[in-house]
C-alpha atoms as a PDB file:
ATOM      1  CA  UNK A   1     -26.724  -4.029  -5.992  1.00  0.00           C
ATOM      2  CA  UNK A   2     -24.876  -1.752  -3.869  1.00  0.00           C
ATOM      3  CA  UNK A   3     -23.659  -4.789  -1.634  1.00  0.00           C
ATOM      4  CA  UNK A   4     -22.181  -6.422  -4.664  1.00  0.00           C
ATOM      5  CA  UNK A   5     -20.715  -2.833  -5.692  1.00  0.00           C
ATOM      6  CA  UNK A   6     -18.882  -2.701  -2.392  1.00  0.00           C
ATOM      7  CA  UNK A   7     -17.869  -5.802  -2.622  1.00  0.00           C
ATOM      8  CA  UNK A   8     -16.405  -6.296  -5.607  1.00  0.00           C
ATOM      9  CA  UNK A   9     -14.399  -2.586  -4.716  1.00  0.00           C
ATOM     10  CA  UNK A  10     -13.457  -4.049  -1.332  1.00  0.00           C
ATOM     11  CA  UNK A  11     -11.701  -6.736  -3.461  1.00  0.00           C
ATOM     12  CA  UNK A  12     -10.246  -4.475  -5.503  1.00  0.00           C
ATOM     13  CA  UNK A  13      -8.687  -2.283  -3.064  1.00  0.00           C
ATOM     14  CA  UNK A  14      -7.187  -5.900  -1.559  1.00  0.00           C
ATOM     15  CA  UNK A  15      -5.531  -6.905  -4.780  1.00  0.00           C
ATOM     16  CA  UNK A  16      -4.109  -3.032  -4.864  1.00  0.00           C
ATOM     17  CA  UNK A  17      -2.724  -2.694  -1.733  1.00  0.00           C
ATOM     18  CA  UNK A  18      -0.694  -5.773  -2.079  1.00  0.00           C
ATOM     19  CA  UNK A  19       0.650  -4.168  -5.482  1.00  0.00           C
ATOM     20  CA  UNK A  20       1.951  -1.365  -3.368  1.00  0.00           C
ATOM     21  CA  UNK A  21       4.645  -3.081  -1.441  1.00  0.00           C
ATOM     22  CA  UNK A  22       5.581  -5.141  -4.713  1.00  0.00           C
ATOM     23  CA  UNK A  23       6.263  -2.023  -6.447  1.00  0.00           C
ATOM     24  CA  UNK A  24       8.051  -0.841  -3.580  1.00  0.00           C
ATOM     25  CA  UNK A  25      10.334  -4.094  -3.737  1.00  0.00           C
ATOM     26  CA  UNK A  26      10.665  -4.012  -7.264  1.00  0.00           C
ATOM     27  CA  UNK A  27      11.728  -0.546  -6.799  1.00  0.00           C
ATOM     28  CA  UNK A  28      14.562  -1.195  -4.552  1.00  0.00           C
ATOM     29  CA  UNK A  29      15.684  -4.219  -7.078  1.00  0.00           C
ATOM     30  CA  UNK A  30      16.013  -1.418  -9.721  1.00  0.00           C
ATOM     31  CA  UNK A  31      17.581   0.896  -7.689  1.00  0.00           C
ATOM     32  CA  UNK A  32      20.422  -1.122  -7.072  1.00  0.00           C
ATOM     33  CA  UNK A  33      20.744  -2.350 -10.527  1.00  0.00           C
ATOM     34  CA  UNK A  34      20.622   1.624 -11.649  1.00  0.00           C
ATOM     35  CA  UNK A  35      23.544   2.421  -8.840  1.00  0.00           C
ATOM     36  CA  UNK A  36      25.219  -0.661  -9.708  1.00  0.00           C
ATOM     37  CA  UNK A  37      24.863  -1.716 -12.810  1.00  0.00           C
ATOM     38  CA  UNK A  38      22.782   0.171 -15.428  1.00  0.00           C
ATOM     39  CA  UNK A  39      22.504   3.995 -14.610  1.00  0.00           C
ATOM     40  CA  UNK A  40      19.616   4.319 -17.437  1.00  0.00           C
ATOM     41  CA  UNK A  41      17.460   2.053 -14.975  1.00  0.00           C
ATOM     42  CA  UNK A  42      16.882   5.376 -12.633  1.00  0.00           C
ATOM     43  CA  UNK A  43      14.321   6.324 -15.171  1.00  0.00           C
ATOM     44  CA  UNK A  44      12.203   3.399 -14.969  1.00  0.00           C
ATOM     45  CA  UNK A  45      12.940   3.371 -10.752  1.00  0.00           C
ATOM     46  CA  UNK A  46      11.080   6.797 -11.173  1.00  0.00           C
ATOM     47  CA  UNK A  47       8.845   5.746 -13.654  1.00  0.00           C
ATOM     48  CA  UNK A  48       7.292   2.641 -10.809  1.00  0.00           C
ATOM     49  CA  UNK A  49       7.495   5.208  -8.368  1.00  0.00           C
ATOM     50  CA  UNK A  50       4.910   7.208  -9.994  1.00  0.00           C
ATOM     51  CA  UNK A  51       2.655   4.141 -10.364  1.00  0.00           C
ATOM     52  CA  UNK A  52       2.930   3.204  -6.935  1.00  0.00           C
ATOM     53  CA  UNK A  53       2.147   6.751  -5.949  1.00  0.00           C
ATOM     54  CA  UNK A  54      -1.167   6.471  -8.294  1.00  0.00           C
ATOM     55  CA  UNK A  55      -1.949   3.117  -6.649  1.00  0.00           C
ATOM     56  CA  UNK A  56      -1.720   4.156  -3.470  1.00  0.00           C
ATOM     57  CA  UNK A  57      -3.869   6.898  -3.842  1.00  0.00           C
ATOM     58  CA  UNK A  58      -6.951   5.097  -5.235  1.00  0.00           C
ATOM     59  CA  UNK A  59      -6.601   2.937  -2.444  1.00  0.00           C
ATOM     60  CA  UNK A  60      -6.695   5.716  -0.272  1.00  0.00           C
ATOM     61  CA  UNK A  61      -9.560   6.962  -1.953  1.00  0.00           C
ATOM     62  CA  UNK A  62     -11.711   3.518  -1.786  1.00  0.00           C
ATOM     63  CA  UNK A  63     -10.781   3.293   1.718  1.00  0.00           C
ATOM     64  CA  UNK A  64     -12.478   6.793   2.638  1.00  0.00           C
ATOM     65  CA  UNK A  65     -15.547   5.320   0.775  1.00  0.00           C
ATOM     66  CA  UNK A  66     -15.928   2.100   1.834  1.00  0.00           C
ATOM     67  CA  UNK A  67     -15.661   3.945   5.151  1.00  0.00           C
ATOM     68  CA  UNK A  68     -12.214   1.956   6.399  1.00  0.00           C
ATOM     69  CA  UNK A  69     -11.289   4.191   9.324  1.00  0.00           C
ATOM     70  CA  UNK A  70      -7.759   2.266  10.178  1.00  0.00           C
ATOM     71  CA  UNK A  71      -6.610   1.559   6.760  1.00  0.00           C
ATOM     72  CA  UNK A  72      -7.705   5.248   5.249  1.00  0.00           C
ATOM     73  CA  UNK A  73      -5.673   6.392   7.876  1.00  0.00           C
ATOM     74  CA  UNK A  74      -2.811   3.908   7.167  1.00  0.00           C
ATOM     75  CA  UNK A  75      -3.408   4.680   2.867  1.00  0.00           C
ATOM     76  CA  UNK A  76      -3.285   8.489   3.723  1.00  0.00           C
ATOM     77  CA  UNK A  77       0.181   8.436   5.733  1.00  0.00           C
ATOM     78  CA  UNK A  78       1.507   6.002   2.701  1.00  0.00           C
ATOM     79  CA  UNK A  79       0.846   8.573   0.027  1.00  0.00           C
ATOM     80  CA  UNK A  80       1.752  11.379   2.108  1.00  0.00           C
ATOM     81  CA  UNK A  81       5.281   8.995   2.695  1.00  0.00           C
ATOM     82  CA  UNK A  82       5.005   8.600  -1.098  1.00  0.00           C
ATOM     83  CA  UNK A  83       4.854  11.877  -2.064  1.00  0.00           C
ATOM     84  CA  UNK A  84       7.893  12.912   0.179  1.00  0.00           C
ATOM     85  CA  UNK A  85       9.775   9.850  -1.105  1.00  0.00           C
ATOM     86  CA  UNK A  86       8.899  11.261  -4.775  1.00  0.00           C
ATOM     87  CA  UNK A  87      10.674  14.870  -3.845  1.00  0.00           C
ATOM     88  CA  UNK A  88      13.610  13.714  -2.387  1.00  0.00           C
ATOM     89  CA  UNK A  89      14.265  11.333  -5.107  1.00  0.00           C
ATOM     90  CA  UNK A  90      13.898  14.261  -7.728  1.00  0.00           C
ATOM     91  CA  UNK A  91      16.268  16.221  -5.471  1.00  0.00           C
ATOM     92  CA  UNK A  92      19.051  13.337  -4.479  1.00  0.00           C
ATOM     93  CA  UNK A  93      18.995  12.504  -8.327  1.00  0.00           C
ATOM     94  CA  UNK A  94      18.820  15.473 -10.254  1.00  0.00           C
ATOM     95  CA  UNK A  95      19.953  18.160  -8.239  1.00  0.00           C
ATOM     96  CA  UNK A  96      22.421  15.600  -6.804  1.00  0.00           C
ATOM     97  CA  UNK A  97      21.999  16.114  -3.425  1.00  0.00           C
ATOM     98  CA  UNK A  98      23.581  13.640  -0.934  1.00  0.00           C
ATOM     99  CA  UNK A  99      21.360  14.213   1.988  1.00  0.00           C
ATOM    100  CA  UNK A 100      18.161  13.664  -0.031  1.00  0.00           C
ATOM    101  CA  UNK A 101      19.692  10.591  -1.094  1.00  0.00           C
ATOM    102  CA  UNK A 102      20.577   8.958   1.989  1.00  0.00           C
ATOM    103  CA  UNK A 103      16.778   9.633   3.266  1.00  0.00           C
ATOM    104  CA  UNK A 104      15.002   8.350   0.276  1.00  0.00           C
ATOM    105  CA  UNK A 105      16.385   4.958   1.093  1.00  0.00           C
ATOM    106  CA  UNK A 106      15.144   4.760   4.830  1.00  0.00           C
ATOM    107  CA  UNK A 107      12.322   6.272   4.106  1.00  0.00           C
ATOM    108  CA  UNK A 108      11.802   3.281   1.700  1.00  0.00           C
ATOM    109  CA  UNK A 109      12.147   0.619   3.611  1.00  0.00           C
ATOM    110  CA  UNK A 110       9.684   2.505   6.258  1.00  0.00           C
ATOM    111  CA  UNK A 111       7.385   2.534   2.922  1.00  0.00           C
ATOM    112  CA  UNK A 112       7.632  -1.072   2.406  1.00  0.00           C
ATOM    113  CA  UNK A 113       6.788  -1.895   6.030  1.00  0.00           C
ATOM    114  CA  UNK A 114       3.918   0.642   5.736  1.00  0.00           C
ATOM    115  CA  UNK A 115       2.581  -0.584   2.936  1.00  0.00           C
ATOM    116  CA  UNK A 116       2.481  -4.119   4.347  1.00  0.00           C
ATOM    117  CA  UNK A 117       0.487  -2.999   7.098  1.00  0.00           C
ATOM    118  CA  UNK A 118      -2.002  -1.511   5.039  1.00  0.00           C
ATOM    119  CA  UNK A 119      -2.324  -4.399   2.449  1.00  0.00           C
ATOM    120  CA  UNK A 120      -2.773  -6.919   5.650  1.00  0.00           C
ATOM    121  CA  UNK A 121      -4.878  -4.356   7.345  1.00  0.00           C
ATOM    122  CA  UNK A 122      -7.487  -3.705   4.207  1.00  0.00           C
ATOM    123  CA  UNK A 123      -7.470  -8.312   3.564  1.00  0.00           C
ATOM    124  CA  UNK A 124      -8.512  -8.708   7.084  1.00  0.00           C
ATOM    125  CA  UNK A 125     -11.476  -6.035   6.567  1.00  0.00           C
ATOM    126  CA  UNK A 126     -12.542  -7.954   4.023  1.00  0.00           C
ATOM    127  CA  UNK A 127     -16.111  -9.483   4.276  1.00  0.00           C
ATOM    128  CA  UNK A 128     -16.039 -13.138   3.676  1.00  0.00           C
ATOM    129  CA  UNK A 129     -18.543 -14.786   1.956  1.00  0.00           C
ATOM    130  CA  UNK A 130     -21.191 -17.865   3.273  1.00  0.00           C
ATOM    131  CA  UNK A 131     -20.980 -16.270   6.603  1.00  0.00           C
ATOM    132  CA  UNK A 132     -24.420 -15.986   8.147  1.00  0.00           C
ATOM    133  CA  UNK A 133     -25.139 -12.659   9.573  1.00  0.00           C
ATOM    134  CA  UNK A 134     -26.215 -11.372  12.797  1.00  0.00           C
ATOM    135  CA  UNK A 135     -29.824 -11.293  11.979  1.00  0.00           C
ATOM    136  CA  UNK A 136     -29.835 -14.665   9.937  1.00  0.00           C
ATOM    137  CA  UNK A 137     -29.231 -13.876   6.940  1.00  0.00           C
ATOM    138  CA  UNK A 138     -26.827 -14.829   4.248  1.00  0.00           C
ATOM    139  CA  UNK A 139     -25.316 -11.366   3.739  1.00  0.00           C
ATOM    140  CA  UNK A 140     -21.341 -11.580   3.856  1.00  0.00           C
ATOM    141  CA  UNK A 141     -20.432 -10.478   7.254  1.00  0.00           C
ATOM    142  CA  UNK A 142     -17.307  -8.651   8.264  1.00  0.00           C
ATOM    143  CA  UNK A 143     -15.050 -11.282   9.414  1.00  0.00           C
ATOM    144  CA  UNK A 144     -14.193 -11.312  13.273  1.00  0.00           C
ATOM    145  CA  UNK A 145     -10.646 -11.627  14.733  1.00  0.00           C
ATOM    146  CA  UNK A 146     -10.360 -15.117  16.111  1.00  0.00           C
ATOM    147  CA  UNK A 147      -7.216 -16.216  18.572  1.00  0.00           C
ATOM    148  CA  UNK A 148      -5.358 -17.341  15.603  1.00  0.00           C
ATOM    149  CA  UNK A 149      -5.446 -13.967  14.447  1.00  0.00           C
ATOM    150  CA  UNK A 150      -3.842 -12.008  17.784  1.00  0.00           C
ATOM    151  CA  UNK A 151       0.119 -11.578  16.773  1.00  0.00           C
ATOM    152  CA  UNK A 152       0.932 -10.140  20.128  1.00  0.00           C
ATOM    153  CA  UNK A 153       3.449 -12.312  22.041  1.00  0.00           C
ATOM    154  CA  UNK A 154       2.205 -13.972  25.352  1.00  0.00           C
END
């Protein structure tokens, strides 16, 4: 029971990290509509901002249960990014502060690469199933790296 349980969360926190970096895009789509376009759309900008925020701190949260050292670390530096990203957008909008605004957009795009990381990181945790354990039994193992998987240039 408890196997299934963290299972089926270990798919869940895969399907929400990749919602993360969606958001994030989406995000940037309706921040240059709002600048460009349609100034009303700031409100919704913020609005997915505060989702994203949300989402990224579940993750974070099944990640510290599920016992994910790398991408609990990862999930904790996006919401911390996330949270800062959430102040200076306040700041740069309402209190129309230039500096603030020319940060929150770098700081986005560092978001977006960070929260690629993390949903990539947290799939390739994932157990897959059929595998046949250590011991012989039929238990989902956690999948090993294989050459395919090494990204480093030779």
């Amino acid at each position: 029971m408890a196997d299934t349980l963290e299972r089926n969360v270990g798919r869940a926190v895969v399907a929400l990290a990749w919602v993360i970096p969606a958001g994030v895009l989406v995000q940037a789509a309706l921040a240059g509509q709002a600048w460009f376009v349609t100034p009303a759309l700031f409100g919704m900008h913020g609005g997915i901002g505060h989702g994203v925020l949300l989402i990224a701190a579940l993750v974070m949260t099944f990640t510290l249960l599920l016992r994910l050292v790398g991408p609990a670390v990862l999930a904790t530096g996006l919401v911390l990014g996330l949270i800062a990203q959430t102040g200076l957008g306040y700041v740069g909008h309402r209190a129309e502060a230039p500096l603030a605004s020319s940060l929150h957009i770098p700081l986005g795009v560092a978001i977006f690469g960070a929260a690629i990381v993390l949903a990539l990181a947290v799939t390739r945790r994932q157990p897959t199933t059929g595998e046949v354990d250590s011991d012989g039994g039929d238990e989902p193992t956690e999948r090993e790296p294989t050459d395919g998987d090494d990204l480093t240039p030779r």
